[in-house]
Protein backbone atom coordinates (compact mmCIF):
# COMPACT_ATOMS: atom_id res chain seq x y z
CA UNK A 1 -226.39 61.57 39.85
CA UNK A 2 -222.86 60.74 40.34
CA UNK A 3 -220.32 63.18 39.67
CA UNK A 4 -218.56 60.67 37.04
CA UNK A 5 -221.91 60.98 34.79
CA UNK A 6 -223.39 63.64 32.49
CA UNK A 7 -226.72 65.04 32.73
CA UNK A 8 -228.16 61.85 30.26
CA UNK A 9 -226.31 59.70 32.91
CA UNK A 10 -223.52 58.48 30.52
CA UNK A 11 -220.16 58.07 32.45
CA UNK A 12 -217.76 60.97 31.42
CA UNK A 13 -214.42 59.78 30.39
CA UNK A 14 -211.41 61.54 32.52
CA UNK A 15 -209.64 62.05 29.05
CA UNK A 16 -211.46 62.25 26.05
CA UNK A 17 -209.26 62.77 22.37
CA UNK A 18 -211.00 62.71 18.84
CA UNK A 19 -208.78 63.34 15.94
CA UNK A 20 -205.57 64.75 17.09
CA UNK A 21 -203.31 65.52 14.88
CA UNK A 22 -199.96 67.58 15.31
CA UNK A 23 -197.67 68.62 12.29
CA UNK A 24 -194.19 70.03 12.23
CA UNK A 25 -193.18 71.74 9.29
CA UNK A 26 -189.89 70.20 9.31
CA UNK A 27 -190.81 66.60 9.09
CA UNK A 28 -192.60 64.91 6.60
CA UNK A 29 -195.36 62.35 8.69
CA UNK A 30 -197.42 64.11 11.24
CA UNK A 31 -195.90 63.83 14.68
CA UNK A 32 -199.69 62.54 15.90
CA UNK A 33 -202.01 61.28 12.99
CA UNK A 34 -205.39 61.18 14.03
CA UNK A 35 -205.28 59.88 16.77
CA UNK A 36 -208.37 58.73 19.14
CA UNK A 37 -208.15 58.09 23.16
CA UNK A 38 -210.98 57.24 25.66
CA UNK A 39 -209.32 57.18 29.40
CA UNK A 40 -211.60 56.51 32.00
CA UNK A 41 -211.69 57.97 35.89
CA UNK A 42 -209.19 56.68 38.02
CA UNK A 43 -207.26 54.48 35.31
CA UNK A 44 -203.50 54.76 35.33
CA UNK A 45 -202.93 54.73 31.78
CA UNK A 46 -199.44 54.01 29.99
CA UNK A 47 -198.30 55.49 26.45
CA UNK A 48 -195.84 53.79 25.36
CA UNK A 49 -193.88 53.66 21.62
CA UNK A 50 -190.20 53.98 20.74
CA UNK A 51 -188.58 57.65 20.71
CA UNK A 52 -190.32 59.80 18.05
CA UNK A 53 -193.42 57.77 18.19
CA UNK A 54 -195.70 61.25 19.08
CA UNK A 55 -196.07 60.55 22.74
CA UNK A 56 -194.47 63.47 24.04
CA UNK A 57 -196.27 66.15 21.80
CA UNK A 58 -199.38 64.11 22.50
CA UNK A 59 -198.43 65.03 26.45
CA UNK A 60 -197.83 68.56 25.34
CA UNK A 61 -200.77 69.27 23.23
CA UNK A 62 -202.97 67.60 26.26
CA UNK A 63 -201.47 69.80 28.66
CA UNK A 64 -202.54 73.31 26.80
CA UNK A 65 -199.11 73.91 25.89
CA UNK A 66 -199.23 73.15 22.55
CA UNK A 67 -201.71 73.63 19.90
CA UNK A 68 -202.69 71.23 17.40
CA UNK A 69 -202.98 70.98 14.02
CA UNK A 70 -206.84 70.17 14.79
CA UNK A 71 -208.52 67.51 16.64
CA UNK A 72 -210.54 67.72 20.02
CA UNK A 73 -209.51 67.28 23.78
CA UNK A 74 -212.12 67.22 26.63
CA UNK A 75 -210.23 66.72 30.38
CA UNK A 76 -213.00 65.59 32.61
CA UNK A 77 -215.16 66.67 30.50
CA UNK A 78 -213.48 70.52 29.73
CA UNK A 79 -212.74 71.62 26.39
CA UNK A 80 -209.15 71.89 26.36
CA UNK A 81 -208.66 74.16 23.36
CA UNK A 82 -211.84 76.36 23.44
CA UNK A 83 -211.27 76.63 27.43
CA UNK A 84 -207.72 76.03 28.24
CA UNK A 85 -207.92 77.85 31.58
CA UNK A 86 -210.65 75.68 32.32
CA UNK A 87 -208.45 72.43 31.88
CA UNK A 88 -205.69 74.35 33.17
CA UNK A 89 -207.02 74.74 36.64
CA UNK A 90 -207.63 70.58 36.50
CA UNK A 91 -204.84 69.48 35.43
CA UNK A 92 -200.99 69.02 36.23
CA UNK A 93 -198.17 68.06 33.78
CA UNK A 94 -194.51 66.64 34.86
CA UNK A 95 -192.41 67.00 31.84
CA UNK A 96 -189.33 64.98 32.13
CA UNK A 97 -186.71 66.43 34.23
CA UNK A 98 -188.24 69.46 35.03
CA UNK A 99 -186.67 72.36 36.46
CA UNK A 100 -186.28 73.38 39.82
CA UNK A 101 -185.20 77.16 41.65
CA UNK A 102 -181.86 76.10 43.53
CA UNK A 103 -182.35 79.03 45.66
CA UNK A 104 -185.71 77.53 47.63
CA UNK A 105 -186.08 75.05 49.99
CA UNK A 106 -188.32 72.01 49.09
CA UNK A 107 -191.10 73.29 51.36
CA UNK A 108 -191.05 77.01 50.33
CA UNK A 109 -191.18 76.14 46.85
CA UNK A 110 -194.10 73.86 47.45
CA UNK A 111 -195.69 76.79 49.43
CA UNK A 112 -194.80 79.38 46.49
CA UNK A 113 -196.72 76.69 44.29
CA UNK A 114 -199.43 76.26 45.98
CA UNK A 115 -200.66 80.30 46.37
CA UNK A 116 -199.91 80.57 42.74
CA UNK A 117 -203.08 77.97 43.15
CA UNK A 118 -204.37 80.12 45.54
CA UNK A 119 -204.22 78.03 48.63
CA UNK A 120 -202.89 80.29 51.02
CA UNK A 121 -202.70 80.50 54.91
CA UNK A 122 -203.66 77.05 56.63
CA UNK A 123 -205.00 75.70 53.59
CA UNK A 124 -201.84 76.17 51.88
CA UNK A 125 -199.40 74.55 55.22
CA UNK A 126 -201.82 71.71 55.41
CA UNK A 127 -201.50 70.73 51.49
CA UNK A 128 -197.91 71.15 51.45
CA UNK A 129 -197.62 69.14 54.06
CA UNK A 130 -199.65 65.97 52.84
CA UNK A 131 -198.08 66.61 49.36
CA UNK A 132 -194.77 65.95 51.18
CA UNK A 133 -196.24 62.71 52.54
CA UNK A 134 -197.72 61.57 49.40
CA UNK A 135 -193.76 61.50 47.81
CA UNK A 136 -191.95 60.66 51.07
CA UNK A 137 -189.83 63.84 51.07
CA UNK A 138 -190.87 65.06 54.87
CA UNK A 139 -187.38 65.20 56.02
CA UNK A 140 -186.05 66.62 53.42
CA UNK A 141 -188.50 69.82 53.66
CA UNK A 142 -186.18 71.78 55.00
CA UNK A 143 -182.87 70.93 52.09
CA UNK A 144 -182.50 73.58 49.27
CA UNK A 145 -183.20 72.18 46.06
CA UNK A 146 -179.98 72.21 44.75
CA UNK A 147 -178.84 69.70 47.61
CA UNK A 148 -181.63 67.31 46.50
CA UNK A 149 -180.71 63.92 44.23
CA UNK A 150 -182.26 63.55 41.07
CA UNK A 151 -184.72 61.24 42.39
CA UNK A 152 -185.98 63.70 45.13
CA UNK A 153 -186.02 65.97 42.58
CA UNK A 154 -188.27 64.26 40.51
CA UNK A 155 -190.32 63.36 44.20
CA UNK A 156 -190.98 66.91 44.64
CA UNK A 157 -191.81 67.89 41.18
CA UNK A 158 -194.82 65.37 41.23
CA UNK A 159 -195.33 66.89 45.01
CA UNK A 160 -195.73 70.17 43.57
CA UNK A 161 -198.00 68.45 40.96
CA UNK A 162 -200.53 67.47 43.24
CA UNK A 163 -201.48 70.40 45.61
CA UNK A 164 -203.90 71.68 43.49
CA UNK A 165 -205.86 67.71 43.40
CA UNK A 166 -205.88 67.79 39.71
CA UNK A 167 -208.42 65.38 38.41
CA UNK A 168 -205.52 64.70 35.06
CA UNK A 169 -202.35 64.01 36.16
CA UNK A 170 -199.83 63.92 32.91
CA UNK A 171 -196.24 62.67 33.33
CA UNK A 172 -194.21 62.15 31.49
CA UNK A 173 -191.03 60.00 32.34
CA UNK A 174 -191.59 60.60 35.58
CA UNK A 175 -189.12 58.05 37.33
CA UNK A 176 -186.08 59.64 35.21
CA UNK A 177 -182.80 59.33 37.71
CA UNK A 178 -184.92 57.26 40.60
CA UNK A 179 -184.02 54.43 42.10
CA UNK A 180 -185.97 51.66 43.44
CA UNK A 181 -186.80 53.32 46.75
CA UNK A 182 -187.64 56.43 45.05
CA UNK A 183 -189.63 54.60 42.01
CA UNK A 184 -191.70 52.61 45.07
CA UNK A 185 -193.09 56.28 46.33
CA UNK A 186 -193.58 57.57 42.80
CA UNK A 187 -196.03 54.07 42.39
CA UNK A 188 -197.59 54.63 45.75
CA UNK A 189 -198.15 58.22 45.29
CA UNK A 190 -199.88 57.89 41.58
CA UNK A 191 -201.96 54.76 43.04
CA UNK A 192 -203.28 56.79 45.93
CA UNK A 193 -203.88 59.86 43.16
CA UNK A 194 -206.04 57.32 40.84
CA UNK A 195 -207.99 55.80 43.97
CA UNK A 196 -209.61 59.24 44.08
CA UNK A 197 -210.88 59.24 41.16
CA UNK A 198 -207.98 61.22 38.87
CA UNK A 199 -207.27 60.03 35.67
CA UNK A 200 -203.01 59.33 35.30
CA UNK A 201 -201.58 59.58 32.06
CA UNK A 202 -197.80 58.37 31.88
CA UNK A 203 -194.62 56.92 29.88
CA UNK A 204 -191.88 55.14 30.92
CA UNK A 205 -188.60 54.23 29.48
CA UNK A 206 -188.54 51.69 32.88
CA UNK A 207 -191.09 48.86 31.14
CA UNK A 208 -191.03 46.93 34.31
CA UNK A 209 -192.50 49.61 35.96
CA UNK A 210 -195.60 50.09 33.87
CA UNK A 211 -196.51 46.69 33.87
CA UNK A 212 -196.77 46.93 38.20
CA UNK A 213 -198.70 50.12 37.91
CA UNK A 214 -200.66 50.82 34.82
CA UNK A 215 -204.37 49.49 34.34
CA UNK A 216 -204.70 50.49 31.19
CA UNK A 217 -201.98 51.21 27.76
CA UNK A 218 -201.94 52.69 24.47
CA UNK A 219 -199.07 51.42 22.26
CA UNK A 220 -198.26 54.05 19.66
CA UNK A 221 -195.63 53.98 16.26
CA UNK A 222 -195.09 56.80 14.05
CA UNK A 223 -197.64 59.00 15.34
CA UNK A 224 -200.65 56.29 15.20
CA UNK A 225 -201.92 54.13 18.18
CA UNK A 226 -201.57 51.13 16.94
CA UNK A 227 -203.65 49.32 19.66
CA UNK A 228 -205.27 50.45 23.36
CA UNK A 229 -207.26 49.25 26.05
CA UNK A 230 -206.92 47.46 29.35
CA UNK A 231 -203.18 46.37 30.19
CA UNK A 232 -204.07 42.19 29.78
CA UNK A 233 -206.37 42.92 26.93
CA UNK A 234 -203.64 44.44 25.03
CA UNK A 235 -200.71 42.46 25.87
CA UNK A 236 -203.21 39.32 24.81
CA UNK A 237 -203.80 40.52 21.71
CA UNK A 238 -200.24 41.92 21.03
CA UNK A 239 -198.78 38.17 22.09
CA UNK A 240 -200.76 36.63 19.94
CA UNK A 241 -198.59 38.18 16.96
CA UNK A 242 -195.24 37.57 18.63
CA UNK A 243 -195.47 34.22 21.20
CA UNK A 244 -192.85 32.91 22.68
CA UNK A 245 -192.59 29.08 23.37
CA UNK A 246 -190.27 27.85 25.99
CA UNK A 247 -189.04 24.19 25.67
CA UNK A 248 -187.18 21.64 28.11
CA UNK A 249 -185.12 18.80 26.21
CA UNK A 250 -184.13 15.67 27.88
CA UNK A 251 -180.06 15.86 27.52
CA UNK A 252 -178.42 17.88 24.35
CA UNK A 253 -180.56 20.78 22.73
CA UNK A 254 -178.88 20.60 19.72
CA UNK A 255 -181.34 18.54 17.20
CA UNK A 256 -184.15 20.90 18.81
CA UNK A 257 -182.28 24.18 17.81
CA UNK A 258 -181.57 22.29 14.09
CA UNK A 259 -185.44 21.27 13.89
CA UNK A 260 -186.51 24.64 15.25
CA UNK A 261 -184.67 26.49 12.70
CA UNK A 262 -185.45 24.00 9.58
CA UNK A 263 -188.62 23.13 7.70
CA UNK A 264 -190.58 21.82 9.81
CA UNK A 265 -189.94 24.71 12.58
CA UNK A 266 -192.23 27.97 13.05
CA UNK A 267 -191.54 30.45 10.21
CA UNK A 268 -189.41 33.20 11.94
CA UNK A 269 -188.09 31.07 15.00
CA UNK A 270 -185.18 32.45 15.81
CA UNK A 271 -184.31 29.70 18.76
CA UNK A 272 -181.98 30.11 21.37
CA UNK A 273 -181.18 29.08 24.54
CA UNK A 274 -182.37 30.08 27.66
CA UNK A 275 -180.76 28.94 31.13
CA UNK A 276 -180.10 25.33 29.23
CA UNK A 277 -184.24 25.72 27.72
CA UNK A 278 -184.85 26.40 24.35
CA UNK A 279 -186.98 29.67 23.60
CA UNK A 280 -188.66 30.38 19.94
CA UNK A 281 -190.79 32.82 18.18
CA UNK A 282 -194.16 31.62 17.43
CA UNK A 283 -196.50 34.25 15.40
CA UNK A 284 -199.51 31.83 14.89
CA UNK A 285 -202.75 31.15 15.96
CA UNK A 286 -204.08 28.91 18.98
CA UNK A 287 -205.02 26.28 16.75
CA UNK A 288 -201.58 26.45 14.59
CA UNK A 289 -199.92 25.93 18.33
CA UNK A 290 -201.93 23.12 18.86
CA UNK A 291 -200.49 21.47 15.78
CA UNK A 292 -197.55 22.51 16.12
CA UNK A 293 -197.54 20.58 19.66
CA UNK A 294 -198.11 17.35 18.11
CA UNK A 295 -195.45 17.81 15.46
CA UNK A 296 -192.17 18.45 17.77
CA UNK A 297 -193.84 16.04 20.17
CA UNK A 298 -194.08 13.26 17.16
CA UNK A 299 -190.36 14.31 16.09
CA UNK A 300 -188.49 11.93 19.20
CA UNK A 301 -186.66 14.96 19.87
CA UNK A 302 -186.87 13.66 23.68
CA UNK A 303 -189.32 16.90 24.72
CA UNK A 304 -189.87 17.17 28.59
CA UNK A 305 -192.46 20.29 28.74
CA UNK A 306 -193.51 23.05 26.00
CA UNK A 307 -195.06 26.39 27.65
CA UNK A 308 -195.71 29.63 26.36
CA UNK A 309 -194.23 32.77 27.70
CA UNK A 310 -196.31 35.75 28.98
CA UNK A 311 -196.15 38.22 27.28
CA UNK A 312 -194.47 41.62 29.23
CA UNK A 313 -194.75 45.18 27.86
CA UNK A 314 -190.68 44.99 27.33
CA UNK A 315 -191.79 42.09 24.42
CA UNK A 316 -194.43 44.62 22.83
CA UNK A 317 -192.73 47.83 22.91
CA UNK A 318 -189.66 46.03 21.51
CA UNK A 319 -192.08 44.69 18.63
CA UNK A 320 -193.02 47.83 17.98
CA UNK A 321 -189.29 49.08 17.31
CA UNK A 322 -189.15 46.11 15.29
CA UNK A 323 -192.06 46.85 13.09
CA UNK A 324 -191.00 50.40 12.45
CA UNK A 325 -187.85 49.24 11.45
CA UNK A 326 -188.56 47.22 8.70
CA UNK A 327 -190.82 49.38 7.10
């Protein structure tokens, strides 16, 4: 049997979440509302929403540190809330800029994490040492952390993260004050995590980012996922509510932009230019496209090419910050 199936040889799920919901006295909507998650082995798996959207006390309540207002959590198949030192001794969390003790070098306070594991002796050298690897901070063992950048900072958090192999890895902004030679370990490191088999739960102000490195997302507003699943699945169904069409005029774009934005244009348009292209909304149906192809082409408005745009997490999350504003 392998060791990613139950006993009635159904795969186990790396995160499992069944009606979570989390209230705060002071606000009036739950900060999660019911919410439902399935998150298989070894998928790196983005939540992503606007600020106050419940991902963070979604992180928190998943990482035993917060209890819910009721709902179920199974981490590799643990109960998190009946058995939370159970989950505990599986999992890791990486809150956003978490702190570190100035008065340690990098090294000893990977060492002084690891025996709180209780890896100690050889075990514990060898760990800290490949942890340091797995981030790209081996010359900087020796540094306090107070002389470290924010970046390495981060890097060693997530080192510190990993020395006990948790099979759930939760992190949450974890590329906060990188840059792009820090952010390239950070991707490596959670890659190489995930090929093992752990399950990678993360969000991400930098969109870019989770589009290179997540499998899977969950999009959530107001406390509710609104949609989940593998990255292209969602991003296909998501850009079928908000397409883009790029178009290439021969000479002046300015009786496009004026058909675009009258009657016979796409409700909601908005059209603009592009790098001398003109770029419109297009919230409609394949078939509606195709229509809509043979009207502008039947217009003489001297049309070179029409394409549509991928969509890119950036266009999603931003139409989710659109939706909850205009309700």
């Amino acid at each position: 049997m392998s060791q990613d199936e139950d006993v009635n040889g159904r795969a186990e799920a790396g995160v499992k979440v069944r009606n979570l919901r989390v209230d705060y006295s002071r606000r009036a909507t739950a900060a999660v509302d019911n919410l439902d998650l399935d998150i298989a082995r070894g998928e790196i798996f983005g939540l992503l929403g606007p600020n106050g959207a419940g991902k963070t006390s979604t992180f928190r309540v998943m990482a035993t540190l917060q209890e819910p207002t009721h709902g179920e959590i199974f981490l590799s198949g643990r109960d998190a809330r009946r058995n939370p030192e159970e989950a505990r001794a599986i999992l890791a969390y990486m809150p956003d800029l978490a702190p570190l003790p100035n008065d340690l070098r990098a090294e000893e306070y990977l060492r002084f994490l690891a025996e709180c594991h209780g890896l100690n002796g050889q075990v514990r050298d060898t760990r800290v040492q490949e942890c340091l690897e797995a981030v790209d901070l081996c010359d900087r063992r020796r540094e306090f952390c107070r002389q470290l950048s924010l970046g390495m900072r981060q890097r060693l958090v997530l080192a510190g993260s990993l020395l006990h192999r948790p099979q759930v890895l939760i992190l949450d902004e974890p590329a906060s004050g990188m840059d792009p030679v820090a952010r390239a370990a950070l991707r490596d490191a959670l890659r190489n995590q995930a090929a093992t088999g752990a399950t990678i739960i993360l969000s991400s102000h930098v969109l870019s980012e989770l589009q290179d490195l997540c499998t899977s997302i969950g999009l959530m507003r107001e406390g509710r996922l609104v949609d989940s699943g593998p990255l292209r699945d969602v991003l296909k169904r998501q850009g079928a509510r908000g397409r883009r069409l790029r178009l290439r005029t021969i000479g002046s774009t300015d009786a496009l932009l004026r058909w675009l934005a009258g009657p016979d244009g796409p409700p909601h348009a908005e059209p603009h230019l592009v790098h001398h292209e003109v770029e419109c909304n297009f919230p409609a149906s394949d078939s509606e496209q195709a229509a809509f192809f043979e009207r502008i082409g039947a217009a003489g408005l001297g049309i070179v090419s029409m394409r549509e745009m991928e969509t890119s997490i950036e266009d999603v999350v931003l139409g989710l910050n659109r939706n909850g504003d205009s309700k």
